[in-house]
C-alpha atoms as a PDB file:
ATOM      1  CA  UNK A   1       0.000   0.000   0.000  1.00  0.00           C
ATOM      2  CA  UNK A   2       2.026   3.477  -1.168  1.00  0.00           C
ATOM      3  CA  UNK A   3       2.121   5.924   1.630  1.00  0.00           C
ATOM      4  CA  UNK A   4       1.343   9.289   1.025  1.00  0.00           C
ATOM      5  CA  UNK A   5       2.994  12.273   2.698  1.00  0.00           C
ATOM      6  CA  UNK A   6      -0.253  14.352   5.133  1.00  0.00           C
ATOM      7  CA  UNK A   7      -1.644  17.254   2.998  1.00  0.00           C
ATOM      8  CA  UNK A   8      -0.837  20.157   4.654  1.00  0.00           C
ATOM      9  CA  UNK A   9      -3.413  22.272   6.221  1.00  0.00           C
ATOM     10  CA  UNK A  10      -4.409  25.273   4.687  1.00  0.00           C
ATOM     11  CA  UNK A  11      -2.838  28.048   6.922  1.00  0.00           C
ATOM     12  CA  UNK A  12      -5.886  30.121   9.041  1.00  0.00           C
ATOM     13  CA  UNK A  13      -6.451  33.588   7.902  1.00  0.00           C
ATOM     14  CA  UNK A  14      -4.759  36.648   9.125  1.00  0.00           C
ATOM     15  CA  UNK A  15      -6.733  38.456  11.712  1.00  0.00           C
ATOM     16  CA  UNK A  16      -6.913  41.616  11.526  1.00  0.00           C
ATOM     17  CA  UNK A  17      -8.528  44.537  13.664  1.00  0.00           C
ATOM     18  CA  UNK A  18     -10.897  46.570  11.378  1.00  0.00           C
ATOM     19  CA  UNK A  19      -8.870  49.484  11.502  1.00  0.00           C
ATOM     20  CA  UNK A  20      -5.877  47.597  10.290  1.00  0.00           C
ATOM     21  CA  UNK A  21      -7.696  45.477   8.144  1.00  0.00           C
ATOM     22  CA  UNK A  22      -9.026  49.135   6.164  1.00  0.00           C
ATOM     23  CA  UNK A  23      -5.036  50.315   5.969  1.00  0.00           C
ATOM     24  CA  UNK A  24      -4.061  46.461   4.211  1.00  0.00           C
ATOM     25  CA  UNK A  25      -7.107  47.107   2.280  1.00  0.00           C
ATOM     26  CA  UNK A  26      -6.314  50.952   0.937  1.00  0.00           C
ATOM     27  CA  UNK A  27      -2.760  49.754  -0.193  1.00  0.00           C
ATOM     28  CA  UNK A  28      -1.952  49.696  -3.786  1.00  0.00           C
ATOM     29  CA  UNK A  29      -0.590  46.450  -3.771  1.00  0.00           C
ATOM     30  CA  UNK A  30       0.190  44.274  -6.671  1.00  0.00           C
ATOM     31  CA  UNK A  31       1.242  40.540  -6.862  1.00  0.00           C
ATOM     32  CA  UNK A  32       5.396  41.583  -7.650  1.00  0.00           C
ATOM     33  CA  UNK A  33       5.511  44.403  -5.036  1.00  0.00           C
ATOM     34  CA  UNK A  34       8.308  44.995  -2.946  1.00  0.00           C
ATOM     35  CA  UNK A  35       6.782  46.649   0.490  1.00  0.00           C
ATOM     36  CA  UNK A  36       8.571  47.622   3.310  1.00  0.00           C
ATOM     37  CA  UNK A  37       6.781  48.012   6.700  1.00  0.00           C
ATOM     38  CA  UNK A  38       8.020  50.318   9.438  1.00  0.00           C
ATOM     39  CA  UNK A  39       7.140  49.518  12.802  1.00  0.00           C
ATOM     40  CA  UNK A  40       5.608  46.084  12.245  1.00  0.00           C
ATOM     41  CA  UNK A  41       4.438  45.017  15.851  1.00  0.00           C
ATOM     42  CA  UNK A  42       3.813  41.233  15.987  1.00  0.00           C
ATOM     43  CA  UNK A  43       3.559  40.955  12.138  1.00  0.00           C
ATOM     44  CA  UNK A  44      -0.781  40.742  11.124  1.00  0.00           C
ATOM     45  CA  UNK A  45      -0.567  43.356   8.515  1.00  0.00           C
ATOM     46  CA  UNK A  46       2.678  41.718   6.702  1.00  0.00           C
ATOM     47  CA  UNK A  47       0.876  38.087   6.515  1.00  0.00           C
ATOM     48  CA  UNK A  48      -1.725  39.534   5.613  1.00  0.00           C
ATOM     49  CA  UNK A  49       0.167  41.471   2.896  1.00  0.00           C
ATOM     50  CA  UNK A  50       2.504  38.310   2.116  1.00  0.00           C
ATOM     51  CA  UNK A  51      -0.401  36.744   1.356  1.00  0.00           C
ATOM     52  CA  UNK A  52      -1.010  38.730  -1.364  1.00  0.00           C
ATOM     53  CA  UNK A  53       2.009  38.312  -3.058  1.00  0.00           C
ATOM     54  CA  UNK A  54       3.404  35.925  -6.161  1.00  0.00           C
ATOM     55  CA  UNK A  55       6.480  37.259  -6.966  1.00  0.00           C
ATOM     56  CA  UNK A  56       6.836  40.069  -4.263  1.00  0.00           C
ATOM     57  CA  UNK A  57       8.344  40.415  -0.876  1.00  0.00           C
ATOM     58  CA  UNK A  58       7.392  42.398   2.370  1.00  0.00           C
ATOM     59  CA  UNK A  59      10.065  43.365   4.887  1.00  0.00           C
ATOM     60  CA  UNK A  60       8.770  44.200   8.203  1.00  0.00           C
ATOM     61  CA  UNK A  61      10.600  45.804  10.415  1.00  0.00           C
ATOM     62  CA  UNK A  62      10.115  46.973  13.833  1.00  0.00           C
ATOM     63  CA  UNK A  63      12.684  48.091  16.419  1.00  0.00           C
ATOM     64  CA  UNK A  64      11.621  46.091  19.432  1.00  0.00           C
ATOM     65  CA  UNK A  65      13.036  42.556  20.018  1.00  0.00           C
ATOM     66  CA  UNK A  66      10.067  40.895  21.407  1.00  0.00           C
ATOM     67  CA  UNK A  67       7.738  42.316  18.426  1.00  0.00           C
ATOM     68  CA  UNK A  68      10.486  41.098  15.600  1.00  0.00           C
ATOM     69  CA  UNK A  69      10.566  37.338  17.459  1.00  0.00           C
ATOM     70  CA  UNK A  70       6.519  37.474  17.428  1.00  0.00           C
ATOM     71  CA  UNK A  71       6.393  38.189  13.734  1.00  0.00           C
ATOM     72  CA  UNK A  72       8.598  35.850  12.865  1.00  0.00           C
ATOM     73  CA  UNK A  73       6.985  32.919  14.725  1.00  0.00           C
ATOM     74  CA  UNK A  74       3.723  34.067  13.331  1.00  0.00           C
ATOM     75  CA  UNK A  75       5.142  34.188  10.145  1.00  0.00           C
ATOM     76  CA  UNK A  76       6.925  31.184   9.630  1.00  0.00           C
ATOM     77  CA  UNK A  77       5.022  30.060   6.344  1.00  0.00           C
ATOM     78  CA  UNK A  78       5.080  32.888   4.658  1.00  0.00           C
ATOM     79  CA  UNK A  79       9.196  33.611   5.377  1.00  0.00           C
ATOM     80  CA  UNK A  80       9.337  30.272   4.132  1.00  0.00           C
ATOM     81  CA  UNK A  81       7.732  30.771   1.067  1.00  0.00           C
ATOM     82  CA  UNK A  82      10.070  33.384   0.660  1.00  0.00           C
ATOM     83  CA  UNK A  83       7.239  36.597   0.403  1.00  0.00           C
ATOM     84  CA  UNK A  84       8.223  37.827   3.982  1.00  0.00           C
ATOM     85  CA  UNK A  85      11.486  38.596   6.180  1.00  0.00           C
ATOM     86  CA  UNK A  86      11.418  40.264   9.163  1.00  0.00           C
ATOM     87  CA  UNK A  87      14.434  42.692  10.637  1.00  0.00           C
ATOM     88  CA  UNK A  88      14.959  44.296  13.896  1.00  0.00           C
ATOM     89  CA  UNK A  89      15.854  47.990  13.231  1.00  0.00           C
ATOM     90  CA  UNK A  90      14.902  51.490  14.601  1.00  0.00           C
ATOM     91  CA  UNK A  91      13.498  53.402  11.031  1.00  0.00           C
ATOM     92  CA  UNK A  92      16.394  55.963  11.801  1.00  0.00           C
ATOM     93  CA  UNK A  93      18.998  53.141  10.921  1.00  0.00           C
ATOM     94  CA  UNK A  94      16.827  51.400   8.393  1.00  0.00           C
ATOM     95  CA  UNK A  95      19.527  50.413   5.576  1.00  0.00           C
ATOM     96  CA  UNK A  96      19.867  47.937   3.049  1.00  0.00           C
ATOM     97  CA  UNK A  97      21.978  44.785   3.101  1.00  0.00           C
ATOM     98  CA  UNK A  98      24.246  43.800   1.024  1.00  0.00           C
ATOM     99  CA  UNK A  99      22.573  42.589  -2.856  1.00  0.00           C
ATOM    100  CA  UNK A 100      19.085  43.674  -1.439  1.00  0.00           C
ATOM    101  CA  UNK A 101      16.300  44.848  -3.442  1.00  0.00           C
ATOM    102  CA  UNK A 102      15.252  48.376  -3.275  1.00  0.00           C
ATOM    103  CA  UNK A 103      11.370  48.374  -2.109  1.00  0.00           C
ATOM    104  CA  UNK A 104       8.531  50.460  -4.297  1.00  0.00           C
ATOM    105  CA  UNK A 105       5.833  50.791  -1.695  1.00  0.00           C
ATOM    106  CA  UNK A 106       6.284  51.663   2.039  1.00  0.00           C
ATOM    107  CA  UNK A 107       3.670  51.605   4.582  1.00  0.00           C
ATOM    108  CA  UNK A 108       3.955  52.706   8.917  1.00  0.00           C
ATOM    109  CA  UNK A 109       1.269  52.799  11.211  1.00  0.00           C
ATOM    110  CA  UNK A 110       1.350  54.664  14.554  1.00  0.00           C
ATOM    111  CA  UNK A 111       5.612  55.482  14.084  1.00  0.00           C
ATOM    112  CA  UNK A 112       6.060  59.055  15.088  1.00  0.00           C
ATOM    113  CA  UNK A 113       8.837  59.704  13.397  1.00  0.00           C
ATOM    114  CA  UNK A 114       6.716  59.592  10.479  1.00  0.00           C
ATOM    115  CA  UNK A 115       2.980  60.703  11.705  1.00  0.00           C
ATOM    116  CA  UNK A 116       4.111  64.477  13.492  1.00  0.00           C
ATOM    117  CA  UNK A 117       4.732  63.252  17.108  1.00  0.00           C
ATOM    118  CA  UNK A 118       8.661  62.701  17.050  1.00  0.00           C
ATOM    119  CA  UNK A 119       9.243  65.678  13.735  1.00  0.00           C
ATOM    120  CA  UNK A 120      12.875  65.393  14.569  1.00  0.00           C
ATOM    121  CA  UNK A 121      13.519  62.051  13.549  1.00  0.00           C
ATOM    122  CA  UNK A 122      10.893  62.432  10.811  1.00  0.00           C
ATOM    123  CA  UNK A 123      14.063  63.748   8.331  1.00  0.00           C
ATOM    124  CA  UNK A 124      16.006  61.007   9.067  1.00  0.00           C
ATOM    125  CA  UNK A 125      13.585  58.351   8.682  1.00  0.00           C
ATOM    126  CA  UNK A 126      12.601  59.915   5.259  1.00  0.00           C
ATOM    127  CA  UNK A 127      16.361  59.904   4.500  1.00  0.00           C
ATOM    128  CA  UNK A 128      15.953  56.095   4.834  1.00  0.00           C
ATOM    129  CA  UNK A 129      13.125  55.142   3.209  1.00  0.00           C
ATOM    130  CA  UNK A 130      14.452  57.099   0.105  1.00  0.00           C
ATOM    131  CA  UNK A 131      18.041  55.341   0.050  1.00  0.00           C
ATOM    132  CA  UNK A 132      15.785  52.080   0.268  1.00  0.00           C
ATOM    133  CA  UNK A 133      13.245  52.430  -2.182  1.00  0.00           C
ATOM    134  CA  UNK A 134      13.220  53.306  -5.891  1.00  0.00           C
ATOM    135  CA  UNK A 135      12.202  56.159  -7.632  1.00  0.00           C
ATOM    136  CA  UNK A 136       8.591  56.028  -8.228  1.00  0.00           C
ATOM    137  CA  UNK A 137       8.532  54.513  -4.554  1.00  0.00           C
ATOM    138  CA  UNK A 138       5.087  55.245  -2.480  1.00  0.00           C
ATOM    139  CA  UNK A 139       5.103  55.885   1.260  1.00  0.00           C
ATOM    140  CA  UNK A 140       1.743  55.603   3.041  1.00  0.00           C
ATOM    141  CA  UNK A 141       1.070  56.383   7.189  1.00  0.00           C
ATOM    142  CA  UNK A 142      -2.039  56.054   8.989  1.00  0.00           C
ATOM    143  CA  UNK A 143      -4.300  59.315   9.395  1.00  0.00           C
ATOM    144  CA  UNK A 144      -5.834  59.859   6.215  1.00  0.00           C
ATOM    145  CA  UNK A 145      -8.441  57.380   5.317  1.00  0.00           C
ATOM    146  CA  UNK A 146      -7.204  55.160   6.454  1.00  0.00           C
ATOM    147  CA  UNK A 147      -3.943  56.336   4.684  1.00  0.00           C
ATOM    148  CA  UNK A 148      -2.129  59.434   3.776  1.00  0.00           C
ATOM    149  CA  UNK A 149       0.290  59.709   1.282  1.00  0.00           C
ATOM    150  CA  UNK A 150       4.053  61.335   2.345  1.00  0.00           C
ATOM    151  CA  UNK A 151       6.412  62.499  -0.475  1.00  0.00           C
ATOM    152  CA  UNK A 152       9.896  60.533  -0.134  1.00  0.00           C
ATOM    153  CA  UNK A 153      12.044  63.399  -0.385  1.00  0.00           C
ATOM    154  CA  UNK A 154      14.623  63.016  -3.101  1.00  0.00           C
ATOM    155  CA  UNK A 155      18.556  64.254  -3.819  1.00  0.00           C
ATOM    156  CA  UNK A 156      17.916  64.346  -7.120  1.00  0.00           C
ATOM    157  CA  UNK A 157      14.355  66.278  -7.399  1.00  0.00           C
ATOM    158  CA  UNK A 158      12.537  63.213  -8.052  1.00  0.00           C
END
């Protein structure tokens, strides 16, 4: 009698709270994008954004330990599958590692460096993003809604 390897089960939907369920939502993702999250907490809106994706990749970041460990136990499928890493690093050192993609869509919820509450780190963190995105990047922040757009500042006048 062959045996034949269990079928995996199908992995549970991401749960999200409404309000972060409307920001996923509002993105303009497509199955290739490369998004980078800022301040990623435990991870939901990443899966849920991994989820999404074919050919793309999210990064989430965030710059607390215990959040970083969360999100990648939560997400252990989907960095598997390759469509999701997660990094610890404060946005004001956000860089790219060696041979790594720049990203073309950028999303942060509730990081004051980027929504008004900590303005003077907000021109560093912009720095980042742009050295880590390309040109016709998009960078999205709760507040609007759900989402406002923020211009990455560019060298070059782009």
């Amino acid at each position: 009698m062959p045996v034949t390897a269990p079928v995996p089960e199908p992995s549970p939907p991401v749960r999200l709270s409404p309000r972060l369920a409307a920001v996923v939502a509002a993105l303009p993702l497509r199955p290739h994008s490369r998004v980078l999250e800022i301040g990623c907490g435990p991870g939901a809106a990443a899966r849920a954004i991994a989820r999404r994706l074919t050919t793309g990749h999210i990064l989430a970041v965030d710059r607390s330990p215990a959040a970083v460990a969360q999100a990648r136990t939560a997400a252990r499928e989907e960095i598997e599958a390759g469509r999701m890493s997660v990094r610890e690093a404060a946005a004001e050192d956000l860089a790219l590692e060696p041979g790594e993609q720049p990203y073309d869509l950028v999303f942060a919820v509730r990081v004051g460096a980027l929504d008004g509450r900590h303005p003077e780190a907000g021109e560093q963190v912009l720095r980042r993003i742009a050295e880590a995105t390309t040109a016709g990047a998009r960078l999205f922040i709760d507040g609007g809604d759900p989402l406002r757009e923020l211009a990455i500042p560019r060298g070059d006048g782009r």
